[in-house]
N, C-alpha and C. Protein backbone atom coordinates (compact mmCIF):
# COMPACT_ATOMS: atom_id res chain seq x y z
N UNK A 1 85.87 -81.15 -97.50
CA UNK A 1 86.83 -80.15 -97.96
C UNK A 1 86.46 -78.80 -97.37
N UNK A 2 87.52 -78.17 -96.90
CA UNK A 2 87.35 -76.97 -96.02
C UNK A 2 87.36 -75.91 -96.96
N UNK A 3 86.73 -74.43 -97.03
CA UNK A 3 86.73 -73.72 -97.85
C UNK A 3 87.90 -73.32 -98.71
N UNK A 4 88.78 -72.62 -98.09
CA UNK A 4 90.27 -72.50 -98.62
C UNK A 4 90.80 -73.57 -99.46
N UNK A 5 89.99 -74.79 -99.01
CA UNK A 5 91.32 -76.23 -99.91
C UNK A 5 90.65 -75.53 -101.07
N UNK A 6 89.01 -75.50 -101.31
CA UNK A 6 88.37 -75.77 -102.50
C UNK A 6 88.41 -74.40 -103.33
N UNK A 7 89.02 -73.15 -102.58
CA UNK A 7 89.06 -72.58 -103.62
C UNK A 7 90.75 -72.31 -104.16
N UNK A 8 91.53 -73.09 -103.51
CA UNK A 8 92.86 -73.76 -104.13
C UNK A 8 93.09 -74.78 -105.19
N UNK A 9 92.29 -75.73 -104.82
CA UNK A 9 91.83 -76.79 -105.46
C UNK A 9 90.84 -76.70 -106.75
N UNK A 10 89.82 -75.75 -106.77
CA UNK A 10 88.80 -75.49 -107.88
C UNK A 10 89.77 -74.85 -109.61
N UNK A 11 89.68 -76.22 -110.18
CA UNK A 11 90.01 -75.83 -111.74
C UNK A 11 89.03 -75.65 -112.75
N UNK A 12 88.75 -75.09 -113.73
CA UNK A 12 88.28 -75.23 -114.84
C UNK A 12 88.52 -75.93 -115.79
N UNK A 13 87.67 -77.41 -115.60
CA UNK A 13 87.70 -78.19 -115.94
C UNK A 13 87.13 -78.74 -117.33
N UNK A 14 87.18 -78.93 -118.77
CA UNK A 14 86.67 -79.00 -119.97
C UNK A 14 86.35 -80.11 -120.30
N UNK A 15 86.41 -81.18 -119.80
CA UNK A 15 85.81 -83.05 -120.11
C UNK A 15 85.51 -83.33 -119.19
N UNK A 16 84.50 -83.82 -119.74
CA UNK A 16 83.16 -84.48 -118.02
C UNK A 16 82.57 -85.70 -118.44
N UNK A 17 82.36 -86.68 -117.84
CA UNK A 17 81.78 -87.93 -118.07
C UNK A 17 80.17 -87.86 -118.18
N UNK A 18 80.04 -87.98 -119.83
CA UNK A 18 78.56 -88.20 -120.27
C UNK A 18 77.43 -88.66 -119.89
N UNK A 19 78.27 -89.93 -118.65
CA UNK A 19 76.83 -90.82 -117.69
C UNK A 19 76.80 -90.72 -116.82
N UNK A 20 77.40 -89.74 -116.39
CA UNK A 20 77.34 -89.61 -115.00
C UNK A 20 76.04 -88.48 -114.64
N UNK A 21 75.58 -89.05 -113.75
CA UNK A 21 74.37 -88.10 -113.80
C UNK A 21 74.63 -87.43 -111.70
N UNK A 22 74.30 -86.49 -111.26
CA UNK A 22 73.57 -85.83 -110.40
C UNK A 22 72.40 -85.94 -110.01
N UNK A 23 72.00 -86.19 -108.56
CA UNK A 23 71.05 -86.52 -108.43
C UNK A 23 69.87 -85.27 -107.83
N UNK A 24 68.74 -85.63 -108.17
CA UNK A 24 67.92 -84.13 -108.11
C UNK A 24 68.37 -83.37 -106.61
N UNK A 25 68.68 -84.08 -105.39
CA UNK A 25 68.91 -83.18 -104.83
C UNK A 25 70.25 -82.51 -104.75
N UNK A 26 71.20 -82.85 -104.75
CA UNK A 26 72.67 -82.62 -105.08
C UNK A 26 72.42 -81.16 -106.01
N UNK A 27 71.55 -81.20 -107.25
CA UNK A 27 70.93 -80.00 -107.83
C UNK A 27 70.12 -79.00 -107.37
N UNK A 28 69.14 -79.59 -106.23
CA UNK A 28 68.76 -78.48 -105.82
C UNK A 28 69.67 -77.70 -104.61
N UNK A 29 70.77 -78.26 -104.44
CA UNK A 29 71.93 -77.83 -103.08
C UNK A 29 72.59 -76.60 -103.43
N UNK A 30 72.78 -77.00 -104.99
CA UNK A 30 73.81 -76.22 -105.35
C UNK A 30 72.95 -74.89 -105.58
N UNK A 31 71.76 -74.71 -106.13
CA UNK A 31 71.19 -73.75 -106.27
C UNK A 31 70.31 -73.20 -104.82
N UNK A 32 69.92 -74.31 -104.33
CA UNK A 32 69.83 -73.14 -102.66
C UNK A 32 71.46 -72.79 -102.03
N UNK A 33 72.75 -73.05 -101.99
CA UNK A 33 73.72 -72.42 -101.85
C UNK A 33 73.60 -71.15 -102.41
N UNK A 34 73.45 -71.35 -103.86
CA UNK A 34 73.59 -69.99 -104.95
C UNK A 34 72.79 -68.68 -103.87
N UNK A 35 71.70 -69.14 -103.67
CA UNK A 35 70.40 -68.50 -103.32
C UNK A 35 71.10 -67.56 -102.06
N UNK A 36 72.32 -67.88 -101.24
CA UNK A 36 72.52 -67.19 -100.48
C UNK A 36 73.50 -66.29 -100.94
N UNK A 37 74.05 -66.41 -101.53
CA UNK A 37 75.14 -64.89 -102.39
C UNK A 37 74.69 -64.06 -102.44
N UNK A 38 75.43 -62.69 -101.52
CA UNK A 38 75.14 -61.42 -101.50
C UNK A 38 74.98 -60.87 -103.10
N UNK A 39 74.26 -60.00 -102.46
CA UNK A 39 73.66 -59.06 -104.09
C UNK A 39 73.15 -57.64 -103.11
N UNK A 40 73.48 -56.73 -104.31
CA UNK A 40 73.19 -55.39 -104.18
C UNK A 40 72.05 -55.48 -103.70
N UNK A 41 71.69 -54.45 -102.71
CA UNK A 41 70.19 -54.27 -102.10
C UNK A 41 69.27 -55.03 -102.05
N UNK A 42 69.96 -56.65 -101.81
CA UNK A 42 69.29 -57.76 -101.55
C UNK A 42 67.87 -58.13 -102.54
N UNK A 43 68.87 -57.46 -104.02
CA UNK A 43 67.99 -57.76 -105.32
C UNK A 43 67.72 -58.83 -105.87
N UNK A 44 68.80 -59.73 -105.56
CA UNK A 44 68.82 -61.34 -106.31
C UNK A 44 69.07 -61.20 -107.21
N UNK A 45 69.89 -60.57 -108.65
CA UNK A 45 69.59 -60.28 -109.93
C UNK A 45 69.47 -61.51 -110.51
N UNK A 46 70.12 -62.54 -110.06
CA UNK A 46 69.70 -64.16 -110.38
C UNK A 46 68.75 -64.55 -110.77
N UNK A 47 68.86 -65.51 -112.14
CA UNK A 47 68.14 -66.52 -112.70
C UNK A 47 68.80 -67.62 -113.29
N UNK A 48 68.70 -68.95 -112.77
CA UNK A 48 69.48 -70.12 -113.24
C UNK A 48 68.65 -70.71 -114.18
N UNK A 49 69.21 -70.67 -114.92
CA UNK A 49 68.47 -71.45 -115.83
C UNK A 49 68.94 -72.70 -116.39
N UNK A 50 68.69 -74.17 -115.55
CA UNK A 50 69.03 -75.37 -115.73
C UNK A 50 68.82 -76.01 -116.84
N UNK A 51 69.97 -75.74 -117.65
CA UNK A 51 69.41 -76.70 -119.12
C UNK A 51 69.35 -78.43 -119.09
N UNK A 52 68.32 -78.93 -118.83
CA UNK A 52 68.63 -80.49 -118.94
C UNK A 52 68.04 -80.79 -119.85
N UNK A 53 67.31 -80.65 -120.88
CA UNK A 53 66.84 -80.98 -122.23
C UNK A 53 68.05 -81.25 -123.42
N UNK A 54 68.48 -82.46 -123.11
CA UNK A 54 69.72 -83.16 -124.37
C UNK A 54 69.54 -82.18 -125.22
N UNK A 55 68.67 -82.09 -126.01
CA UNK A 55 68.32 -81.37 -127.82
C UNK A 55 68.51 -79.76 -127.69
N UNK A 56 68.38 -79.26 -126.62
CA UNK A 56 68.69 -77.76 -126.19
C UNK A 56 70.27 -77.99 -126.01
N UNK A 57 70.59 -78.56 -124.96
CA UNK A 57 72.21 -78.70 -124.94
C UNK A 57 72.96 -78.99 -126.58
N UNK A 58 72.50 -79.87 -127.08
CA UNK A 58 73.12 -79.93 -128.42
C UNK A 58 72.87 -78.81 -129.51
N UNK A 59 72.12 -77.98 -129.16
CA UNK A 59 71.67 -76.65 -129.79
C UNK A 59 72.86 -75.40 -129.33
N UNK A 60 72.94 -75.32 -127.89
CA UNK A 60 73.78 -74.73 -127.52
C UNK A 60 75.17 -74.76 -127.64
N UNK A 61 75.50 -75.92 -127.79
CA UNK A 61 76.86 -77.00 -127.77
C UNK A 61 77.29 -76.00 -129.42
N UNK A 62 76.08 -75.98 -130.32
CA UNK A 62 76.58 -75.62 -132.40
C UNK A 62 76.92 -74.44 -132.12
N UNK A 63 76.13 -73.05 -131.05
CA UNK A 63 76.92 -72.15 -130.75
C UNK A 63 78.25 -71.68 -129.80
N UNK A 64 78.51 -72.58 -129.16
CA UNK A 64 79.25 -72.43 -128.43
C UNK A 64 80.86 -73.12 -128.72
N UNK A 65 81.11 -72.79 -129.82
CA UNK A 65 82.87 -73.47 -130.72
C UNK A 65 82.44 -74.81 -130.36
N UNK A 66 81.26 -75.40 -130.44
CA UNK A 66 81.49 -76.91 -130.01
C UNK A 66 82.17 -77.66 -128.77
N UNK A 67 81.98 -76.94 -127.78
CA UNK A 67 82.65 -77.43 -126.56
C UNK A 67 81.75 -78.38 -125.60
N UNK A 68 82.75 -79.62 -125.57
CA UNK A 68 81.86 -80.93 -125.04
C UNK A 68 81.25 -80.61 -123.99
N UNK A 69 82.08 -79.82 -123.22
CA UNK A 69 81.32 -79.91 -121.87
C UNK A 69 79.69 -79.43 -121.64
N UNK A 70 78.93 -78.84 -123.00
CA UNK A 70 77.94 -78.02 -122.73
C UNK A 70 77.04 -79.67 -122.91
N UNK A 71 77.47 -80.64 -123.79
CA UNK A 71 76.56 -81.55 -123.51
C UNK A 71 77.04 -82.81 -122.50
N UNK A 72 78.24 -82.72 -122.19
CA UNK A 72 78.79 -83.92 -121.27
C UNK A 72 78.57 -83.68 -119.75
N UNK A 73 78.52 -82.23 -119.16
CA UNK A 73 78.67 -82.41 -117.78
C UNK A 73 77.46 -82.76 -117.27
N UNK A 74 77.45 -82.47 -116.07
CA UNK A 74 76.02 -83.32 -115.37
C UNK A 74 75.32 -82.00 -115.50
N UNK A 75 75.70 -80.75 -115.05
CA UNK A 75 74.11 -79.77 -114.77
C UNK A 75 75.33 -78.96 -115.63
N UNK A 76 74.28 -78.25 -116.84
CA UNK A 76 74.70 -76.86 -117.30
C UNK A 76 73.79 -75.65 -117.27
N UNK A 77 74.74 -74.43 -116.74
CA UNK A 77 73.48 -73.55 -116.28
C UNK A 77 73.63 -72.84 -117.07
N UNK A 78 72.76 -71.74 -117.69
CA UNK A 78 73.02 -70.51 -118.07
C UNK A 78 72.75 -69.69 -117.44
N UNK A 79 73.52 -68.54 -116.41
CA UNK A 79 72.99 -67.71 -115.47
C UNK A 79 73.35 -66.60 -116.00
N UNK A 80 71.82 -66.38 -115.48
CA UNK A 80 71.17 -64.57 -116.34
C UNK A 80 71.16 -64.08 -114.90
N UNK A 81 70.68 -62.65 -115.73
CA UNK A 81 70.70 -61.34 -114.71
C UNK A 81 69.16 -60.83 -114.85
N UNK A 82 68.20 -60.41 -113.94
CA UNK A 82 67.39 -59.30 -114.37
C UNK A 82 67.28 -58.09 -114.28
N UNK A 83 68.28 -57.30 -114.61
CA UNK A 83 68.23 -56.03 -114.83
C UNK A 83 67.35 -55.23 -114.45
N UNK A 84 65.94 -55.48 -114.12
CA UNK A 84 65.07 -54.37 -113.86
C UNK A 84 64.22 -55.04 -112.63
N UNK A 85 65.21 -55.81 -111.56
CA UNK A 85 64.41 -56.48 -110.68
C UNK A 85 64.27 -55.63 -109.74
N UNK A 86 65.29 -54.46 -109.44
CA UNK A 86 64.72 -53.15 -108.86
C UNK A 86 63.57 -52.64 -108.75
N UNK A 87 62.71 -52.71 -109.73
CA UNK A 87 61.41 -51.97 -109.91
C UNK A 87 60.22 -53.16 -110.11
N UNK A 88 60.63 -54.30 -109.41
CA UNK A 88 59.28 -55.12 -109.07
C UNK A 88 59.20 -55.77 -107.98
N UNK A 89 58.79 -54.94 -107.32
CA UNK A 89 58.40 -55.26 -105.53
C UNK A 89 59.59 -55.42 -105.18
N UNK A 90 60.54 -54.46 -105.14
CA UNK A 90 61.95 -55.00 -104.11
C UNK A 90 61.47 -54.98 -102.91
N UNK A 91 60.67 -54.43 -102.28
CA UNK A 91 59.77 -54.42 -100.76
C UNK A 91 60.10 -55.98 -100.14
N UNK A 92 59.35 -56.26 -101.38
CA UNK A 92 59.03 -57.83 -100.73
C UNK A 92 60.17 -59.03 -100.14
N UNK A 93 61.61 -58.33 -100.66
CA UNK A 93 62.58 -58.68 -100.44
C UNK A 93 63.10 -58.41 -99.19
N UNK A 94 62.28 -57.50 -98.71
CA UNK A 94 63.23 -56.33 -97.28
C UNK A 94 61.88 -56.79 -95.98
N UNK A 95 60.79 -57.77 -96.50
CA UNK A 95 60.13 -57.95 -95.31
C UNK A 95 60.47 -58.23 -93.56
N UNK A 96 62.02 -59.23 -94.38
CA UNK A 96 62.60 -59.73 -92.78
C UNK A 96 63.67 -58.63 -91.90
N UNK A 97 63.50 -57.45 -92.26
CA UNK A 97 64.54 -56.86 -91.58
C UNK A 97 63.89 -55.62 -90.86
N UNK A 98 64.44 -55.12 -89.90
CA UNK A 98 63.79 -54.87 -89.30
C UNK A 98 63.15 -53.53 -89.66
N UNK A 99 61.92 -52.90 -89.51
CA UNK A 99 61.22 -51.47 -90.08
C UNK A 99 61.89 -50.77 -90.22
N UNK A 100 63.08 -50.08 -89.30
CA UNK A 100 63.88 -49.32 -89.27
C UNK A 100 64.80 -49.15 -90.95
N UNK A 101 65.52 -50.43 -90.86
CA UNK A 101 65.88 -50.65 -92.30
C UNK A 101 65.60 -50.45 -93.07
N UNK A 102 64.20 -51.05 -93.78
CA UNK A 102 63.32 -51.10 -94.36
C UNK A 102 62.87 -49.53 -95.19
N UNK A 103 62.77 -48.94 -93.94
CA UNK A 103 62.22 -47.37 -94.15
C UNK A 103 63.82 -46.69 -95.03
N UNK A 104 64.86 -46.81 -94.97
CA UNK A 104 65.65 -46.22 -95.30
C UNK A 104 66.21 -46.58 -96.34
N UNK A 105 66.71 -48.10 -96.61
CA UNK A 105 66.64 -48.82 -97.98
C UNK A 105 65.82 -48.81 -99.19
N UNK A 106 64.50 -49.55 -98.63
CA UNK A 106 63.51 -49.31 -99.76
C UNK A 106 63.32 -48.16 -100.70
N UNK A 107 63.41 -47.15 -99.90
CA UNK A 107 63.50 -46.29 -100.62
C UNK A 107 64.43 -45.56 -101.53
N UNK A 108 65.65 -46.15 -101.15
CA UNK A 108 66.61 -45.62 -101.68
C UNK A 108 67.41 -46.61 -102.79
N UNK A 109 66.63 -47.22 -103.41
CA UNK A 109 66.56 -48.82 -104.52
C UNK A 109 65.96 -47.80 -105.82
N UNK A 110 65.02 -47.02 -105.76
CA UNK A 110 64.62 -46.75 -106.87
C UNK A 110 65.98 -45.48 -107.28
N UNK A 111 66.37 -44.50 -106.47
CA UNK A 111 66.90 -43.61 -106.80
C UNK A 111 68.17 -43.87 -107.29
N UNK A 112 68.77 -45.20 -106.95
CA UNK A 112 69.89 -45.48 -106.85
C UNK A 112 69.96 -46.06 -108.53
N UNK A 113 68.91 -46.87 -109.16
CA UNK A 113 68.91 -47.45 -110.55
C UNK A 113 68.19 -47.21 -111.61
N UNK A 114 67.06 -46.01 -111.16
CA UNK A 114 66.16 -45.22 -112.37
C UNK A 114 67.18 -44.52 -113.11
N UNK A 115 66.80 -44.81 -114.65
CA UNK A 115 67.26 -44.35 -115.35
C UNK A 115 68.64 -44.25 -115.12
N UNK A 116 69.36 -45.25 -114.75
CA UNK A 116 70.88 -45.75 -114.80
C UNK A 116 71.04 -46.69 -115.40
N UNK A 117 71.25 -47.07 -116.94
CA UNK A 117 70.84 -48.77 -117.73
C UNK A 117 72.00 -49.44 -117.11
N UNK A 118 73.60 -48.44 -117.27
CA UNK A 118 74.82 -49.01 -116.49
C UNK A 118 74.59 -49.58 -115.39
N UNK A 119 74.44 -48.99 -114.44
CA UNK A 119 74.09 -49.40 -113.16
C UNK A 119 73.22 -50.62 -113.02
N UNK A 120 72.21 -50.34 -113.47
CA UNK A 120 71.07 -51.85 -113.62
C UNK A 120 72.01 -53.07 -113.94
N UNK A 121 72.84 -52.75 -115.46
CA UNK A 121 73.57 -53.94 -116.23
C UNK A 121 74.54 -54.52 -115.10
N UNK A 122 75.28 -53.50 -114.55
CA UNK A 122 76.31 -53.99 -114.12
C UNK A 122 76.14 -54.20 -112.48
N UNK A 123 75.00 -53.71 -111.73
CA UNK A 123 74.90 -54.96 -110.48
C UNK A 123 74.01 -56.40 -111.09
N UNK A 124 73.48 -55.95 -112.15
CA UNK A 124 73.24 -57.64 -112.63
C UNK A 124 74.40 -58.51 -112.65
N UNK A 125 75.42 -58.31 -113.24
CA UNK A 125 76.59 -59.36 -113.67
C UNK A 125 77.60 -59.35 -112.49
N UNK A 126 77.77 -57.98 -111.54
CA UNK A 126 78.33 -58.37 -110.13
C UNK A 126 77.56 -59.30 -108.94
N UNK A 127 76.04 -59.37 -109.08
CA UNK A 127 75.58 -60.28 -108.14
C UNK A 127 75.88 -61.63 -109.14
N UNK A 128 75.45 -61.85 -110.32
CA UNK A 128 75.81 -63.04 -110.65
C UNK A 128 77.31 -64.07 -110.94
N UNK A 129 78.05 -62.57 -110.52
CA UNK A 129 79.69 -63.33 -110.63
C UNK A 129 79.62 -63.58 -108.99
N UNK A 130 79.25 -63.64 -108.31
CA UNK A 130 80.09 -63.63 -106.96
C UNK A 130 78.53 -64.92 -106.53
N UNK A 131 77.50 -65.12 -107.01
CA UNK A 131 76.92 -66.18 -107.83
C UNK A 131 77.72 -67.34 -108.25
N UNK A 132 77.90 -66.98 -109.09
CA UNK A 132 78.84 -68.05 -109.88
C UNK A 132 79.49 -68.92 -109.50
N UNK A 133 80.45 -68.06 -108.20
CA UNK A 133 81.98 -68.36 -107.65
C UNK A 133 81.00 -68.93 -106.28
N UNK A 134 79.58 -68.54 -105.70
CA UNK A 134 79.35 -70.09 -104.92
C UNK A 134 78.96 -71.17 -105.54
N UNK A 135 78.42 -71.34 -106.35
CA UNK A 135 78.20 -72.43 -107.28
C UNK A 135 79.68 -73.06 -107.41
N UNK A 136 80.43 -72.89 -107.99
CA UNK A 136 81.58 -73.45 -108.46
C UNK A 136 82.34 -73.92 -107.06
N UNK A 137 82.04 -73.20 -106.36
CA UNK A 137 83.00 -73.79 -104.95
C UNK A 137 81.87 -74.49 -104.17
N UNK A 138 80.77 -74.61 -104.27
CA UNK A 138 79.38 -75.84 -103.78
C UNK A 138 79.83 -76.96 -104.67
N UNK A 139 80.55 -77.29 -105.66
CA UNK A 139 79.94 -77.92 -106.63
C UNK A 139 81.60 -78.82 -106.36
N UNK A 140 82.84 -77.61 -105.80
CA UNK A 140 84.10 -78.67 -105.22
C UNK A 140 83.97 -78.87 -104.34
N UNK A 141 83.17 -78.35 -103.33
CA UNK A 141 83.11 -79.39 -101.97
C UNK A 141 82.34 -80.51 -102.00
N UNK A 142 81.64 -80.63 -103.41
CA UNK A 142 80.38 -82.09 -103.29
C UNK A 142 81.09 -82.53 -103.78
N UNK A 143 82.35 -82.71 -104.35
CA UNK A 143 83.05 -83.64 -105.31
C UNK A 143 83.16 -83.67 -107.02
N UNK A 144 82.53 -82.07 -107.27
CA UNK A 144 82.36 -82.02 -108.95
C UNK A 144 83.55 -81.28 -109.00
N UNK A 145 84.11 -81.16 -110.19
CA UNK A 145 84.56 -80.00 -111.09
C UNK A 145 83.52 -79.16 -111.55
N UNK A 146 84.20 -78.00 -112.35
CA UNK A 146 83.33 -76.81 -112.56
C UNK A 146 84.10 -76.07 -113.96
N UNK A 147 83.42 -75.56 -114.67
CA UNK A 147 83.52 -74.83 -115.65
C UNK A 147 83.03 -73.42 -116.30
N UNK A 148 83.49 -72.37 -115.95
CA UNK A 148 82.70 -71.00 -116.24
C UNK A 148 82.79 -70.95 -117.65
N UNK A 149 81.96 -70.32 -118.37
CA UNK A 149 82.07 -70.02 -119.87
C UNK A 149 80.91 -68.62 -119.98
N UNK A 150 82.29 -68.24 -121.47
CA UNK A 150 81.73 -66.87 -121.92
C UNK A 150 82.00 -67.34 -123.36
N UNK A 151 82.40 -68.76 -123.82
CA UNK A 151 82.81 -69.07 -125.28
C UNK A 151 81.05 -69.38 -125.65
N UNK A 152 80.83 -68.61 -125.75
CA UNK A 152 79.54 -68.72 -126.85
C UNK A 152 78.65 -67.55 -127.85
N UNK A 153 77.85 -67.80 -128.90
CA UNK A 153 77.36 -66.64 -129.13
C UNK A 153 76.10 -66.18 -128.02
N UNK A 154 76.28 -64.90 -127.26
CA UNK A 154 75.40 -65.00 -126.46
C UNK A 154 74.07 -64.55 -126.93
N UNK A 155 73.51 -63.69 -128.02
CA UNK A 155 72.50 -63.24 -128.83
C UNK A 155 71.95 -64.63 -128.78
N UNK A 156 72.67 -65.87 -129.91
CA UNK A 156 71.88 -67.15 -130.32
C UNK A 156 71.76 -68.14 -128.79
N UNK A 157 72.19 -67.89 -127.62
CA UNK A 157 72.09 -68.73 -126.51
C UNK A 157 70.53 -68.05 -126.06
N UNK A 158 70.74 -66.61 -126.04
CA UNK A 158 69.33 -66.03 -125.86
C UNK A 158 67.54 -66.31 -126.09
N UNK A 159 68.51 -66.83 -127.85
CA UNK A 159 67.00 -66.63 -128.78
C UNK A 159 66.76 -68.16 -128.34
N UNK A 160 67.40 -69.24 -127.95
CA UNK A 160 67.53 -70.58 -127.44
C UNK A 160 66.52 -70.94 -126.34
N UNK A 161 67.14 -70.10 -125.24
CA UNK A 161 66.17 -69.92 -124.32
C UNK A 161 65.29 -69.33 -124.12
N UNK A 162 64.94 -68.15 -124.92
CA UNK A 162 64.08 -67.07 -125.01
C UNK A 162 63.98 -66.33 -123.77
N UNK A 163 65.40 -65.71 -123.60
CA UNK A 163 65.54 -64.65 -122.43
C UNK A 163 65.23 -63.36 -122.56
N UNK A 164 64.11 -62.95 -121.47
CA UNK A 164 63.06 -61.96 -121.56
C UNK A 164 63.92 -60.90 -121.87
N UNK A 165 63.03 -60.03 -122.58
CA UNK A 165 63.86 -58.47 -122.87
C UNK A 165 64.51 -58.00 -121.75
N UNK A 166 64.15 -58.00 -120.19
CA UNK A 166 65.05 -57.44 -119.69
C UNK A 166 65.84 -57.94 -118.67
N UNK A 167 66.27 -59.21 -119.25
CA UNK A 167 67.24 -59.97 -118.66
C UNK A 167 69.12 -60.12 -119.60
N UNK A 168 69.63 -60.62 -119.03
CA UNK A 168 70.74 -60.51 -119.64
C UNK A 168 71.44 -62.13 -119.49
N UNK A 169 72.26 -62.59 -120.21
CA UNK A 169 73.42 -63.94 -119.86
C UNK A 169 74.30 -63.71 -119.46
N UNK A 170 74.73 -63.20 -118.32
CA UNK A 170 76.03 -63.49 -117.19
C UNK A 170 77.21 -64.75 -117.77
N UNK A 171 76.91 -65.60 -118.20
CA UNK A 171 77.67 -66.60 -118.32
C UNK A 171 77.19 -67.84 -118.15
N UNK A 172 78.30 -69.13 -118.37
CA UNK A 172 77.27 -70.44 -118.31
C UNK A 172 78.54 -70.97 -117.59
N UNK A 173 77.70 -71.94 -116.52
CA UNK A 173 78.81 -72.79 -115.95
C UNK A 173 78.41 -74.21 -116.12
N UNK A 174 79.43 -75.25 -116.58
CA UNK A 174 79.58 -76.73 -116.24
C UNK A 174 79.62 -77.14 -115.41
N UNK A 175 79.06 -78.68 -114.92
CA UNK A 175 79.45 -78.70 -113.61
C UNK A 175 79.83 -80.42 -113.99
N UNK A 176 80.10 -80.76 -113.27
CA UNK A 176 80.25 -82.67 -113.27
C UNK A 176 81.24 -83.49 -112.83
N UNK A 177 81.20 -85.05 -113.00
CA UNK A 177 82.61 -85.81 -113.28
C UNK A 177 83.60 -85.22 -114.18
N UNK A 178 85.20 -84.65 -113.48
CA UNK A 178 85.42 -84.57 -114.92
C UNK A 178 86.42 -85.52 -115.02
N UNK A 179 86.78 -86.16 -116.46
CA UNK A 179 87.54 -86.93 -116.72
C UNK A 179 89.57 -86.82 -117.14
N UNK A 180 89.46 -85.28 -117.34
CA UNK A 180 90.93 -85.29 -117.87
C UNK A 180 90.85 -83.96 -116.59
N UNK A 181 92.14 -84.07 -115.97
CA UNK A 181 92.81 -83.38 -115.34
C UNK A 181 92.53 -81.64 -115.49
N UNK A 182 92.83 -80.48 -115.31
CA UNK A 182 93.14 -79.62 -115.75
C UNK A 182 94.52 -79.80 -116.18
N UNK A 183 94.83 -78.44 -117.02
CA UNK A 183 96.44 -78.79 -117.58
C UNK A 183 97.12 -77.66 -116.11
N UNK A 184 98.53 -77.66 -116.05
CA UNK A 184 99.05 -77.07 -114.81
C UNK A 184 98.70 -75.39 -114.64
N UNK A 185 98.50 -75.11 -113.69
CA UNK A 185 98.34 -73.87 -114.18
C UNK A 185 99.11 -72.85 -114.69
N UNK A 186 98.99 -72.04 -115.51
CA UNK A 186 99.76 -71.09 -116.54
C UNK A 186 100.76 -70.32 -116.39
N UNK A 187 100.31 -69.66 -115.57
CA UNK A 187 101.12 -68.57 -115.18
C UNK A 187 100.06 -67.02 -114.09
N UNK A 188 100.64 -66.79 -113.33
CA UNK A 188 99.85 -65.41 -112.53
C UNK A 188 100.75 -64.44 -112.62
N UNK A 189 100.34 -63.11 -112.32
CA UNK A 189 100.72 -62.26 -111.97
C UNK A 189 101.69 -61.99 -110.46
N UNK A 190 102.55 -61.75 -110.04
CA UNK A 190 103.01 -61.58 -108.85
C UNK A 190 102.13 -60.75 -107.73
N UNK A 191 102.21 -61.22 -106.65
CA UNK A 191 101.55 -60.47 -105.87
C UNK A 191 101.38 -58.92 -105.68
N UNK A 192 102.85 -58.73 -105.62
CA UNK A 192 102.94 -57.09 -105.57
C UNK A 192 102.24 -56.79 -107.05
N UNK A 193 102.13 -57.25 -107.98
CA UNK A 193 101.37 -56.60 -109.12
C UNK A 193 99.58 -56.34 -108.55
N UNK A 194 99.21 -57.10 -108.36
CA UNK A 194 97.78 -57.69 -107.65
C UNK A 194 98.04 -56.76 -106.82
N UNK A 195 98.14 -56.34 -105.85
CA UNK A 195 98.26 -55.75 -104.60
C UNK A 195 98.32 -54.79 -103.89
N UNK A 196 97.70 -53.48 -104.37
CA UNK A 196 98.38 -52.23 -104.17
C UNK A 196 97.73 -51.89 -103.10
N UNK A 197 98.48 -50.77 -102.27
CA UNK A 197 98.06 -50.25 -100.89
C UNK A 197 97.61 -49.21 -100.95
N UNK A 198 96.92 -48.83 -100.78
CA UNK A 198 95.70 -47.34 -100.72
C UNK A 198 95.78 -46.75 -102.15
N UNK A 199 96.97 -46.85 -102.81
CA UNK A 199 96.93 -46.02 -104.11
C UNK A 199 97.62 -46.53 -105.30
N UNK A 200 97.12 -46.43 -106.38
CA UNK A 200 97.94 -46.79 -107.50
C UNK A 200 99.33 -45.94 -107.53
């Protein structure tokens, strides 16, 4: 499947077949794909956090309105942000490029997110949405469906996983067989609504 089919083709899908399992590498594909999604100042704010522990999924499943898919699909992630990955060795991130770069970037990582909590929060959840959306389109070219979710309590998904103080939950995606169709899609906006040219 060529890119365009799959992001034509990619539904959000809510029933997934319970036995169907993924195989470890198929899992690690999708997350070295992830691994290449641009992010602000080549921060990574990314952290996947692969829930495969049944008894955690069914923990998550009581906060989350009870939605099957958190224990039926094959891989469920919860992807966090770290918010303060700015200020631990971003250097080490900028080794492969060339000095020149290096000298002008690096430095300009701290000024750009000290003492900005906004800023921190919100290139966390923009690297992990555009995250997300390779995962979900890795996951229709291997032949899965996909499922984004924000239906949960995210405080009790937290205390679940015990996500460090200065990380955040971006969202959780399904992934798997799924078994029922999506329903048709709803309705969009018209283009010219979507669309504006230099100015509102």
């Amino acid at each position: 499947m060529n890119t365009l089919e799959a992001i034509r083709s990619r539904r959000s899908v809510k029933h997934y077949d319970p036995n169907h399992k993924m195989s470890d590498e198929e899992i690690k594909q999708i997350f070295e794909l992830a691994r290449l999604s641009p992010s602000a100042f080549n921060l990574q704010h990314w952290r996947f956090v692969n829930v495969n522990d049944p008894e955690l999924r069914k923990e998550i499943r009581a906060v989350a309105w009870d939605q099957a898919q958190v224990t039926d699909s094959s891989l469920f992630i919860v992807l966090c942000a770290d918010t303060q990955t700015w200020q631990k060795n971003p250097a080490a991130l900028w080794t492969g490029a060339p000095q020149a770069v290096q000298d002008i970037l690096v430095p300009a990582i701290d000024g750009y997110y000290r003492d900005k909590p906004s800023v921190q929060r919100d290139e966390g959840l923009r690297s992990c949405g555009i995250a997300a959306q390779t995962i979900m389109l890795a996951a229709k070219e291997m032949g899965y469906d996909s499922c984004p979710m924000d239906g949960f309590d995210f405080d009790a998904v937290a205390q679940l996983i015990n996500l460090p103080e200065d990380h955040i939950i971006t969202m959780c995606i399904a992934i798997g067989k799924g078994t029922q169709d999506a329903w048709p899609r709803p309705g969009s906006f018209d283009y010219e609504q979507v669309v504006i040219e230099n100015r509102f």
